[in-house]
C-alpha atoms as a PDB file:
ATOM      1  CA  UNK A   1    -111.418  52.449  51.739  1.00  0.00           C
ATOM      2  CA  UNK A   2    -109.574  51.074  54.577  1.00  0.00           C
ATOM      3  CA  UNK A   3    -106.492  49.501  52.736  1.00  0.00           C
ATOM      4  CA  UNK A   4    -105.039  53.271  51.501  1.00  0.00           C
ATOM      5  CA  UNK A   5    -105.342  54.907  55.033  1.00  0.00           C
ATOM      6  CA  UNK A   6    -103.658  52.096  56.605  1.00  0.00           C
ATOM      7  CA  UNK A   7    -100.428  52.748  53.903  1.00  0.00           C
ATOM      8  CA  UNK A   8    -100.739  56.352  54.999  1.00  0.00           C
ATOM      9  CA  UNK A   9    -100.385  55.299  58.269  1.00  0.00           C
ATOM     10  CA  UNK A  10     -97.404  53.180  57.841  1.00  0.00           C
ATOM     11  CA  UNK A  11     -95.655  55.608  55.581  1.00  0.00           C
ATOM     12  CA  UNK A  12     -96.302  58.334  58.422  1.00  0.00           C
ATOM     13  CA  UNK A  13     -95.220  56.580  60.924  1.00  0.00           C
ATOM     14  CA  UNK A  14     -91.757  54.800  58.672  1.00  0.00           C
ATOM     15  CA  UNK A  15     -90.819  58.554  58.408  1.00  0.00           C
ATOM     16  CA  UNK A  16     -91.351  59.533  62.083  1.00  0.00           C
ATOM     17  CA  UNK A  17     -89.135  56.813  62.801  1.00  0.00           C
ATOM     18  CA  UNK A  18     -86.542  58.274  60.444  1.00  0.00           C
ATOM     19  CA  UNK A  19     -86.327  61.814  61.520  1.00  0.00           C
ATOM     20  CA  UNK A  20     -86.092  60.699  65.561  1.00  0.00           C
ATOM     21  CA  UNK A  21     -83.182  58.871  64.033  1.00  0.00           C
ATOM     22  CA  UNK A  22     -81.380  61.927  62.508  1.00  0.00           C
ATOM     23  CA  UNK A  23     -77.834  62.977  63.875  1.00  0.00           C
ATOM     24  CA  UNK A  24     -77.248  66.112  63.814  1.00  0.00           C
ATOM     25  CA  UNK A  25     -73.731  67.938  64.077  1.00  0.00           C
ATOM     26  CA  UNK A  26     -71.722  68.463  67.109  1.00  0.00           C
ATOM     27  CA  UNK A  27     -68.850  70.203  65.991  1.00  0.00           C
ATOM     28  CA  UNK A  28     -67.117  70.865  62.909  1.00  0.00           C
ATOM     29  CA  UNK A  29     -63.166  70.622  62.557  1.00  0.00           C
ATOM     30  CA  UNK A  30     -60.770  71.868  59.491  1.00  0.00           C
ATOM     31  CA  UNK A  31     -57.306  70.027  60.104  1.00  0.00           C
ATOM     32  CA  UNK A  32     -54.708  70.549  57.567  1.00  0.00           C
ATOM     33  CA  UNK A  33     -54.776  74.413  56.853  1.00  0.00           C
ATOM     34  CA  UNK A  34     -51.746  76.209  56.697  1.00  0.00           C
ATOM     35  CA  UNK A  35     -52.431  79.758  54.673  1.00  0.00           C
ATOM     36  CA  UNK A  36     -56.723  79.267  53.853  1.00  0.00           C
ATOM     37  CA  UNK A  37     -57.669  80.617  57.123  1.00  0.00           C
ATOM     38  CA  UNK A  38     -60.924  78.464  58.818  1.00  0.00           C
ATOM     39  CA  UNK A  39     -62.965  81.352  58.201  1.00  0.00           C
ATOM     40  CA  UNK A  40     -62.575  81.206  54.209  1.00  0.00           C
ATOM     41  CA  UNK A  41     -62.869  77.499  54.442  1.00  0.00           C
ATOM     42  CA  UNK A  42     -66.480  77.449  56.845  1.00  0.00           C
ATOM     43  CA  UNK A  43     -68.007  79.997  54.108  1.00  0.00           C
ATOM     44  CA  UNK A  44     -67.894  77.498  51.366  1.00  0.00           C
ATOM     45  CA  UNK A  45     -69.270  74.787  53.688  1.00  0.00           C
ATOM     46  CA  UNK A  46     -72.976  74.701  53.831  1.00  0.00           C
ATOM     47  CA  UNK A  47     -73.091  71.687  56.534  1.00  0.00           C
ATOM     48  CA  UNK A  48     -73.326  74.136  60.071  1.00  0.00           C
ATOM     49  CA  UNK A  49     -73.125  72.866  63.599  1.00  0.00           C
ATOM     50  CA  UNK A  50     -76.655  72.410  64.921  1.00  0.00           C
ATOM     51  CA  UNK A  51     -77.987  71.052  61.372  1.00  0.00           C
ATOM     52  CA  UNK A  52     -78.618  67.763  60.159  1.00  0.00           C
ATOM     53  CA  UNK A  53     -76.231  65.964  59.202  1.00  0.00           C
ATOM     54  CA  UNK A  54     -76.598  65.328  55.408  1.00  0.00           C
ATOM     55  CA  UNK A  55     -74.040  63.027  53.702  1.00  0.00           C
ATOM     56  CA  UNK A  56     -75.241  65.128  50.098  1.00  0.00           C
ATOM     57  CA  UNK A  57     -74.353  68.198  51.708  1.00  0.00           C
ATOM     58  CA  UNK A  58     -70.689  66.744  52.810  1.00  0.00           C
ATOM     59  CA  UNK A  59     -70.254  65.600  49.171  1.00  0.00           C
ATOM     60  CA  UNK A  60     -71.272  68.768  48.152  1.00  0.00           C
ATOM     61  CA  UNK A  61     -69.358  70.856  50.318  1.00  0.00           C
ATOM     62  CA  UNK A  62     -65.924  68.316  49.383  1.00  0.00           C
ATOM     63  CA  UNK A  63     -66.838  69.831  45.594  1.00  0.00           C
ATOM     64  CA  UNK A  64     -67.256  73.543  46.708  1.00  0.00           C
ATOM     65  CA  UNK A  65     -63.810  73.508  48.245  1.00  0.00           C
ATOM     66  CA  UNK A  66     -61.853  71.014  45.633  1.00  0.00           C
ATOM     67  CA  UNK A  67     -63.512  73.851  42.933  1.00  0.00           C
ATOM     68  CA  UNK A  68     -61.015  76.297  44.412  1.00  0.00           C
ATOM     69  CA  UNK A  69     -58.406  74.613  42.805  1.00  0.00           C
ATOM     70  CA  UNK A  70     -55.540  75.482  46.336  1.00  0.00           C
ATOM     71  CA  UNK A  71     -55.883  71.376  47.541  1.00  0.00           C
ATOM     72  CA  UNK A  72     -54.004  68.389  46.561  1.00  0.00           C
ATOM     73  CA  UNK A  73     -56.578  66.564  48.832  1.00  0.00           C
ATOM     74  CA  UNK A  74     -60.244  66.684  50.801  1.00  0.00           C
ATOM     75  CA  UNK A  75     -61.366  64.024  52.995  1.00  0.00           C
ATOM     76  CA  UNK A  76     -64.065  63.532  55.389  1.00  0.00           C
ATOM     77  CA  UNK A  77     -63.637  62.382  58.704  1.00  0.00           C
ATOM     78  CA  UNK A  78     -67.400  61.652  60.589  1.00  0.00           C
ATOM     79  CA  UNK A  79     -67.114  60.274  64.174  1.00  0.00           C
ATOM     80  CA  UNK A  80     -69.737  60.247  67.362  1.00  0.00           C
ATOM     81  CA  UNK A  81     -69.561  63.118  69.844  1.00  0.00           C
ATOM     82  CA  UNK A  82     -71.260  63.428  73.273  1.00  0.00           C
ATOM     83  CA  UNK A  83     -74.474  65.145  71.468  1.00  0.00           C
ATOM     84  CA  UNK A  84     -74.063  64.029  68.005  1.00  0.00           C
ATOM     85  CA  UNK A  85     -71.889  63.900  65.399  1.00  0.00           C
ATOM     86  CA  UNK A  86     -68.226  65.175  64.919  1.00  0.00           C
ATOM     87  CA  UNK A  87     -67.455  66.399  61.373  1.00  0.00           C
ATOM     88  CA  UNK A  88     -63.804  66.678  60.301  1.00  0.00           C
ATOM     89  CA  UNK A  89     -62.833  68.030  57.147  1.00  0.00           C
ATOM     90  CA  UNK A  90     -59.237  67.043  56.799  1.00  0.00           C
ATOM     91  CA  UNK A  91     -57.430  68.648  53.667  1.00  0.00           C
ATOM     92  CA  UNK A  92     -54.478  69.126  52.325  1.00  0.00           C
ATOM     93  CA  UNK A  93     -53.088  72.645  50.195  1.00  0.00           C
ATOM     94  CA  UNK A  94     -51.270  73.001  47.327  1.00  0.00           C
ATOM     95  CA  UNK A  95     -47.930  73.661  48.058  1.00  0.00           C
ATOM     96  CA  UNK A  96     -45.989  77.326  47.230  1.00  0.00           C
ATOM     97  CA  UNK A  97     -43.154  76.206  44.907  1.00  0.00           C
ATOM     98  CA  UNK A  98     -40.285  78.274  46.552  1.00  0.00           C
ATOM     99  CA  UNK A  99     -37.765  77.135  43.513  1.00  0.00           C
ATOM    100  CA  UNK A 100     -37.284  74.420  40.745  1.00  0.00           C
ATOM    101  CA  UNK A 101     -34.867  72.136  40.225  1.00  0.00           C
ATOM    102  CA  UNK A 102     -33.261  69.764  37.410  1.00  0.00           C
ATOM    103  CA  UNK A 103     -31.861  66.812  37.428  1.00  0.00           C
ATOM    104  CA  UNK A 104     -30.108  64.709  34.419  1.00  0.00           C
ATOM    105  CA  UNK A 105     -30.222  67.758  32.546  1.00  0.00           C
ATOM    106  CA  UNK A 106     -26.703  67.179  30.971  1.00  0.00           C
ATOM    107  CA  UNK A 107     -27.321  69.011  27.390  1.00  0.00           C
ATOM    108  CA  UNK A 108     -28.656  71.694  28.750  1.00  0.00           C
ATOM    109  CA  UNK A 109     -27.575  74.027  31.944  1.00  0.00           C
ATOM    110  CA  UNK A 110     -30.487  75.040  34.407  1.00  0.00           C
ATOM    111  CA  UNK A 111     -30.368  78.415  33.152  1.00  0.00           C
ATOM    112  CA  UNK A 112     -30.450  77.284  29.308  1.00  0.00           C
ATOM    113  CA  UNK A 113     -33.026  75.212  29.735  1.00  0.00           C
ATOM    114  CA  UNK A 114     -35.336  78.038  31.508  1.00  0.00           C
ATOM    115  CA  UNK A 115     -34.405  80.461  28.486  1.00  0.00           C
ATOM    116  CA  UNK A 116     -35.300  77.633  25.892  1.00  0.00           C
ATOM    117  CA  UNK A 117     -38.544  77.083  27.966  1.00  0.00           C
ATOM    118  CA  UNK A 118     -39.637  81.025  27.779  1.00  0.00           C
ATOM    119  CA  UNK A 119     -38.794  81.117  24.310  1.00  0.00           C
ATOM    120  CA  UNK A 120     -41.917  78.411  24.166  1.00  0.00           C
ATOM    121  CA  UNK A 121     -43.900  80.849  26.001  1.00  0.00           C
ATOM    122  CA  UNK A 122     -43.334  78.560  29.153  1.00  0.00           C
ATOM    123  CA  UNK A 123     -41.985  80.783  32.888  1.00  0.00           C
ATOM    124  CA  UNK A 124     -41.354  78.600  35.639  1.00  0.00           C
ATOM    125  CA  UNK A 125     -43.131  80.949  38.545  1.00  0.00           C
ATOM    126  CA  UNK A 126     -41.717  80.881  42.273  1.00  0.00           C
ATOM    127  CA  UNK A 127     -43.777  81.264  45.125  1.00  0.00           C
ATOM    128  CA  UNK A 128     -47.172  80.408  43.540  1.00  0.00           C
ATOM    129  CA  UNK A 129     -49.515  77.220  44.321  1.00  0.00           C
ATOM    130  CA  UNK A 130     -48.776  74.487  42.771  1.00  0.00           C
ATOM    131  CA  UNK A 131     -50.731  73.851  39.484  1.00  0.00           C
ATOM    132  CA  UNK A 132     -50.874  70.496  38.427  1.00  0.00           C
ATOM    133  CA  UNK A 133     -51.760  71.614  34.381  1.00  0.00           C
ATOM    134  CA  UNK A 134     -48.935  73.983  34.819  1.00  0.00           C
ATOM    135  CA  UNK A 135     -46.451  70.889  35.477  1.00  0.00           C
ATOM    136  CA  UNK A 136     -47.946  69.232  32.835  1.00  0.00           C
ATOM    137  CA  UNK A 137     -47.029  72.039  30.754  1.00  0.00           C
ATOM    138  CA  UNK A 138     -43.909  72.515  31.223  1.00  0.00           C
ATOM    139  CA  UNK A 139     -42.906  68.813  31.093  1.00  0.00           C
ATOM    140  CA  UNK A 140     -44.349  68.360  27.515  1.00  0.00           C
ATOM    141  CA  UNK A 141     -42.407  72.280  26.728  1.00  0.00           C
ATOM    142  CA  UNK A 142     -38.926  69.794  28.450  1.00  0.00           C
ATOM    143  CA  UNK A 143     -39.651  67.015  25.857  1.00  0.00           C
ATOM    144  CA  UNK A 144     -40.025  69.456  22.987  1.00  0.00           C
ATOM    145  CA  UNK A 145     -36.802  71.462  23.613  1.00  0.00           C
ATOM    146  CA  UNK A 146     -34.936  68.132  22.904  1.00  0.00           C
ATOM    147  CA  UNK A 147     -36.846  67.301  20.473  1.00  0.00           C
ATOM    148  CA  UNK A 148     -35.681  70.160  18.754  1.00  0.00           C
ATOM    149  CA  UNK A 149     -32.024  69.051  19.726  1.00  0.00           C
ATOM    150  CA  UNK A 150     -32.220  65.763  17.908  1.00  0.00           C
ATOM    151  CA  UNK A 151     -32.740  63.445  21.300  1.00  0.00           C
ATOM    152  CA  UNK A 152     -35.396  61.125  21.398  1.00  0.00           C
ATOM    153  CA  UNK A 153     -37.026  58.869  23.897  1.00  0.00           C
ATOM    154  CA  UNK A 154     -37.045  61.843  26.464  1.00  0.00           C
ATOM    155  CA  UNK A 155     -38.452  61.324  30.043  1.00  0.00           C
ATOM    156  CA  UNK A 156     -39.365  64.234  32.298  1.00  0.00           C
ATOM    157  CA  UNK A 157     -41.037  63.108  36.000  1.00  0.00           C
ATOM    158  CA  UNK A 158     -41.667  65.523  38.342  1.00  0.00           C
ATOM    159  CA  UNK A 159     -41.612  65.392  42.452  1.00  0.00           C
ATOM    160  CA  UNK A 160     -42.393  67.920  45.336  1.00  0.00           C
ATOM    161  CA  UNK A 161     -39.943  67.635  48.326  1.00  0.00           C
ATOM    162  CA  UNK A 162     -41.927  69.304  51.262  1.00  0.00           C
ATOM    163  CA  UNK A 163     -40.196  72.142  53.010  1.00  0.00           C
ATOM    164  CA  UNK A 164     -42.889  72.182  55.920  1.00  0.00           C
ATOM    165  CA  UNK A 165     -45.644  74.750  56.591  1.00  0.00           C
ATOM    166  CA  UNK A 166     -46.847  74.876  52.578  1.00  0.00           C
ATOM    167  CA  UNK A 167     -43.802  75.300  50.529  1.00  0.00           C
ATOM    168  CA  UNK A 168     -41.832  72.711  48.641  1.00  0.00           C
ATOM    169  CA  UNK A 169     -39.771  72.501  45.731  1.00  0.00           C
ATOM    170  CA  UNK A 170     -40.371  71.399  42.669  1.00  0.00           C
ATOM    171  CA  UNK A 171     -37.722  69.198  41.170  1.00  0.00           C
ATOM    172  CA  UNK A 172     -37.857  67.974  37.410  1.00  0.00           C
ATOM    173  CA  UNK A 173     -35.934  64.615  36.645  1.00  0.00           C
ATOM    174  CA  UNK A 174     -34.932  64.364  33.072  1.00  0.00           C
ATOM    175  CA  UNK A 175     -33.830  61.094  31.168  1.00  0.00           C
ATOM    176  CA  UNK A 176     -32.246  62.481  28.038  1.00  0.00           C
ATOM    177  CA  UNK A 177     -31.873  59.180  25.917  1.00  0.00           C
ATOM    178  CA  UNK A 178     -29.574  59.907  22.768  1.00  0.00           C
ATOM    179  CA  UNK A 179     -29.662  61.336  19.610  1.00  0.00           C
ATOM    180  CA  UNK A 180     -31.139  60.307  16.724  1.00  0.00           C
ATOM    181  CA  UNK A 181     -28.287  60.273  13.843  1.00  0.00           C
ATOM    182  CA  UNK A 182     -29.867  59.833  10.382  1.00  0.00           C
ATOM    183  CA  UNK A 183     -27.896  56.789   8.348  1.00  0.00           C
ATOM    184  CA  UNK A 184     -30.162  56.859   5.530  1.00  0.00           C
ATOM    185  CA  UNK A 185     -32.898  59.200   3.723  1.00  0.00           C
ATOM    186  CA  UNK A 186     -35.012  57.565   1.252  1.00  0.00           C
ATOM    187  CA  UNK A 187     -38.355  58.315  -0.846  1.00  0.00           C
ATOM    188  CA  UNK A 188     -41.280  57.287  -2.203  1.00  0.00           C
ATOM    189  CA  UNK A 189     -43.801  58.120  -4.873  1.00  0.00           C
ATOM    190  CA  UNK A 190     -41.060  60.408  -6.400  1.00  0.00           C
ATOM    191  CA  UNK A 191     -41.275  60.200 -10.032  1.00  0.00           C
ATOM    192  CA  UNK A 192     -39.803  63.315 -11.504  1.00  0.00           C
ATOM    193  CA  UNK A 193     -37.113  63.679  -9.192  1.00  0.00           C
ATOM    194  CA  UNK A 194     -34.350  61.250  -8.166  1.00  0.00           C
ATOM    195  CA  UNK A 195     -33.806  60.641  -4.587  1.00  0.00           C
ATOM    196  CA  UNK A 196     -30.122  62.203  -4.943  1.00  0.00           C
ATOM    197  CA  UNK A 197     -32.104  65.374  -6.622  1.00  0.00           C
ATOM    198  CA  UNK A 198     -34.692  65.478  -3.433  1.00  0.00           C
ATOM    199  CA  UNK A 199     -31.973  64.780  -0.851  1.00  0.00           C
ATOM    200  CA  UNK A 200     -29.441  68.071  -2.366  1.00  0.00           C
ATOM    201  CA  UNK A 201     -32.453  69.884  -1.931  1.00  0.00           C
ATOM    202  CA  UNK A 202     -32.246  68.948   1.785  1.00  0.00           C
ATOM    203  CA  UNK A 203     -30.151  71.501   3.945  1.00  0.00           C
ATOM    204  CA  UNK A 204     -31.270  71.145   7.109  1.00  0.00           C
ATOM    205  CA  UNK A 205     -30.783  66.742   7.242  1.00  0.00           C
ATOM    206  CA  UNK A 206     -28.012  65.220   5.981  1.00  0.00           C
ATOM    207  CA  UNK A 207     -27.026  61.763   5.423  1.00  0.00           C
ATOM    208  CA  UNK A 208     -24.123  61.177   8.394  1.00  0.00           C
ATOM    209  CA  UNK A 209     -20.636  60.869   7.563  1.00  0.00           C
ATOM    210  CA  UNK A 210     -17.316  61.112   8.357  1.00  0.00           C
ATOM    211  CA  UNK A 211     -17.261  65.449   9.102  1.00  0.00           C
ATOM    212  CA  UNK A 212     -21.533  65.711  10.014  1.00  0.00           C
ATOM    213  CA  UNK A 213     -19.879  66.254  14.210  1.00  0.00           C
ATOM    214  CA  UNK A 214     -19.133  69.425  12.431  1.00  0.00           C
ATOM    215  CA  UNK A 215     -22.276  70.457  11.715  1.00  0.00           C
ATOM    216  CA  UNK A 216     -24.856  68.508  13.322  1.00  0.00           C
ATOM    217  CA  UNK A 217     -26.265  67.877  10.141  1.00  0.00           C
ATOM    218  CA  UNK A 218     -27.259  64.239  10.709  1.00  0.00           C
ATOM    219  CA  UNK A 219     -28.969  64.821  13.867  1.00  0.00           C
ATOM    220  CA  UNK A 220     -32.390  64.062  12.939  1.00  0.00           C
ATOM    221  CA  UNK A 221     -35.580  67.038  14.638  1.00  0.00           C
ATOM    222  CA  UNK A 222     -39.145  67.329  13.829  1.00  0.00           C
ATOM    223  CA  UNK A 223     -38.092  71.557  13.269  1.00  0.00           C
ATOM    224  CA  UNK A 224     -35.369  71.066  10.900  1.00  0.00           C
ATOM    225  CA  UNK A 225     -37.607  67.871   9.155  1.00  0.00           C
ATOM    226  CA  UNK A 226     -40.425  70.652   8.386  1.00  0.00           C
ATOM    227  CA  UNK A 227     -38.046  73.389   6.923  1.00  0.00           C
ATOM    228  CA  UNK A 228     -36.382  70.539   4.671  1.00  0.00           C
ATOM    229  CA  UNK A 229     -40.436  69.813   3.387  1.00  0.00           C
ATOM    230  CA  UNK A 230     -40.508  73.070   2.394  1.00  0.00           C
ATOM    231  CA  UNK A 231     -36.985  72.842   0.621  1.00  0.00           C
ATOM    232  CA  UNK A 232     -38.002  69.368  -1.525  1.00  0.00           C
ATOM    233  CA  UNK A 233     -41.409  71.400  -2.128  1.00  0.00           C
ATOM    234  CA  UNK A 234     -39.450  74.341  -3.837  1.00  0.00           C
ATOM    235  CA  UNK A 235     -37.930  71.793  -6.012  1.00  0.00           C
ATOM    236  CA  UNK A 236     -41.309  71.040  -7.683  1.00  0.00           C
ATOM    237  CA  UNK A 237     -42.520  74.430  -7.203  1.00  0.00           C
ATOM    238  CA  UNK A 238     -39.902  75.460  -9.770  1.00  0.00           C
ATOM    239  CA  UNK A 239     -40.929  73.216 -11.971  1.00  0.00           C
ATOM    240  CA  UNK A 240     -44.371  73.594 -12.559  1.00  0.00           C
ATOM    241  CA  UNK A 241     -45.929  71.171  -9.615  1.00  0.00           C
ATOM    242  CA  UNK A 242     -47.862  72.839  -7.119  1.00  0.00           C
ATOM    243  CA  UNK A 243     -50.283  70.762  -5.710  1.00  0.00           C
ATOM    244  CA  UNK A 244     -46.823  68.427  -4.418  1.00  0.00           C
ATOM    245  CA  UNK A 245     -47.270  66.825  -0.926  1.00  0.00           C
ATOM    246  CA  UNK A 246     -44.827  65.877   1.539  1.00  0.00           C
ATOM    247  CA  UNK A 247     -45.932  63.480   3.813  1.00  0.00           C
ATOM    248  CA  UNK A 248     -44.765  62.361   7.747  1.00  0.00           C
ATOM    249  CA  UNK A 249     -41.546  60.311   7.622  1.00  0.00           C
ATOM    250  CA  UNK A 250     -41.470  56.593   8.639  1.00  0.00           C
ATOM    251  CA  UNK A 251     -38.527  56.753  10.939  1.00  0.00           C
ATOM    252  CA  UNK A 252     -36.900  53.326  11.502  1.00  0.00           C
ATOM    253  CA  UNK A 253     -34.502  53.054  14.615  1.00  0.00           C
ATOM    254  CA  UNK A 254     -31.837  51.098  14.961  1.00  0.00           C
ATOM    255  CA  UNK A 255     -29.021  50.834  17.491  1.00  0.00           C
ATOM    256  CA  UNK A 256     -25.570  51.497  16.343  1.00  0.00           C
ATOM    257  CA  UNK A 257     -23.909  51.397  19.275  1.00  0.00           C
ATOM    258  CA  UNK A 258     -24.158  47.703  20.494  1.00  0.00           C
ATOM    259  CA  UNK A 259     -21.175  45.658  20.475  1.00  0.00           C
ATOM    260  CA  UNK A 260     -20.832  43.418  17.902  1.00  0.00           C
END
């Protein structure tokens, strides 16, 4: 009977030890805050001077505010004070975009390229926060618009050039590559049709030659690719074959432009 009050004992006396070892917390500072006032900020913190400190709270709190989606970054600066500890939440906002810029854009004018982007359902917004999904967005709406232009190997990066006090700009640099000129369109698994009967059916994609700068014809793009399907599928159609599939081309790149 002795042996389990003496590990009460212990264990009594091992958490004693613990709690007249618990900081608590001094002061707490928000650095960093331009337009979230302190106030707005303190109400999502649950850590309070005069508590405990409590490094699950912090991380807690750090997850409260990055929820709010208005910082780019949330650290934690602890450090002693004269009674205990000093907490210091140091964060950083999400800048207001004040205006957008391009760069490298040489096919299509700033104001082109913002028209081509609505028509994808895609407005660049001034004087919001930054939204990092939104940039996403609108870089992968960039690629597509020359996509649909015939380049390929597009590049969009984006960078924020800080204005001071919040506000930045948000520049998009664009490496257009070239375009894709089609030399050759050949098939497979076409048994009823010759190749020269499937390729007149074509409208949209022609073979190049001398006169296609005319037309843009041999510019190869995924949008006139899936209107031609639908031009080689009338073909069969006509003739009795419904059930006809076009598949994906295999494109094969090759560089005609290197010096021989």
């Amino acid at each position: 009977m002795l042996k389990p009050l003496q590990h009460i004992l212990i264990f009594l006396l091992f958490v004693s030890a613990v709690a007249a070892h618990a900081e608590t917390i001094e002061k707490i500072n928000i650095v960093g805050n331009h337009r979230i006032s302190n106030g707005s900020i303190q109400f999502r913190i649950h850590s309070k001077e005069g508590s405990e400190l409590d490094l699950p709270t912090i991380r807690a709190d750090v997850k409260r505010l990055w929820d709010l989606k208005v910082f780019s970054d949330i650290k934690v600066d602890v450090t002693d004070g004269k009674t205990g500890k000093i907490v210091t939440y140091l964060i950083k906002e999400r800048p207001i975009i004040k205006d957008f810029r391009f760069f490298g854009n040489h096919a299509f004018g700033p104001n082109l390229l913002q028209d081509k982007l609505k028509e994808k359902k895609v407005v660049l917004r001034k004087n919001i926060q930054m939204d990092y999904s939104e940039i996403s967005k609108i870089k992968t709406a960039i690629i597509d618009v020359y996509h649909e232009k015939g380049y390929r190997n597009i590049a969009v990066e984006h960078r924020l050039e800080d204005l001071g006090a919040g506000i930045a700009y948000l520049t998009f640099n664009i490496k257009e590559g070239s375009k894709a000129h089609v030399y050759g369109i050949h098939f497979t698994g076409n048994k009823v049709f010759s190749e020269k009967k499937l390729r007149k059916a074509m409208d949209k994609i022609k073979k190049h030659w001398f006169f296609s700068i005319l037309s843009s014809s041999d510019i190869y793009s995924e949008k006139k690719f899936n209107e031609d399907i639908d031009n080689i599928k009338k073909v069969y159609w006509e003739k009795g074959f419904k059930d006809v599939f076009v598949g994906h081309p295999i494109i094969e790149i090759k560089d005609f432009t290197s010096k021989r």
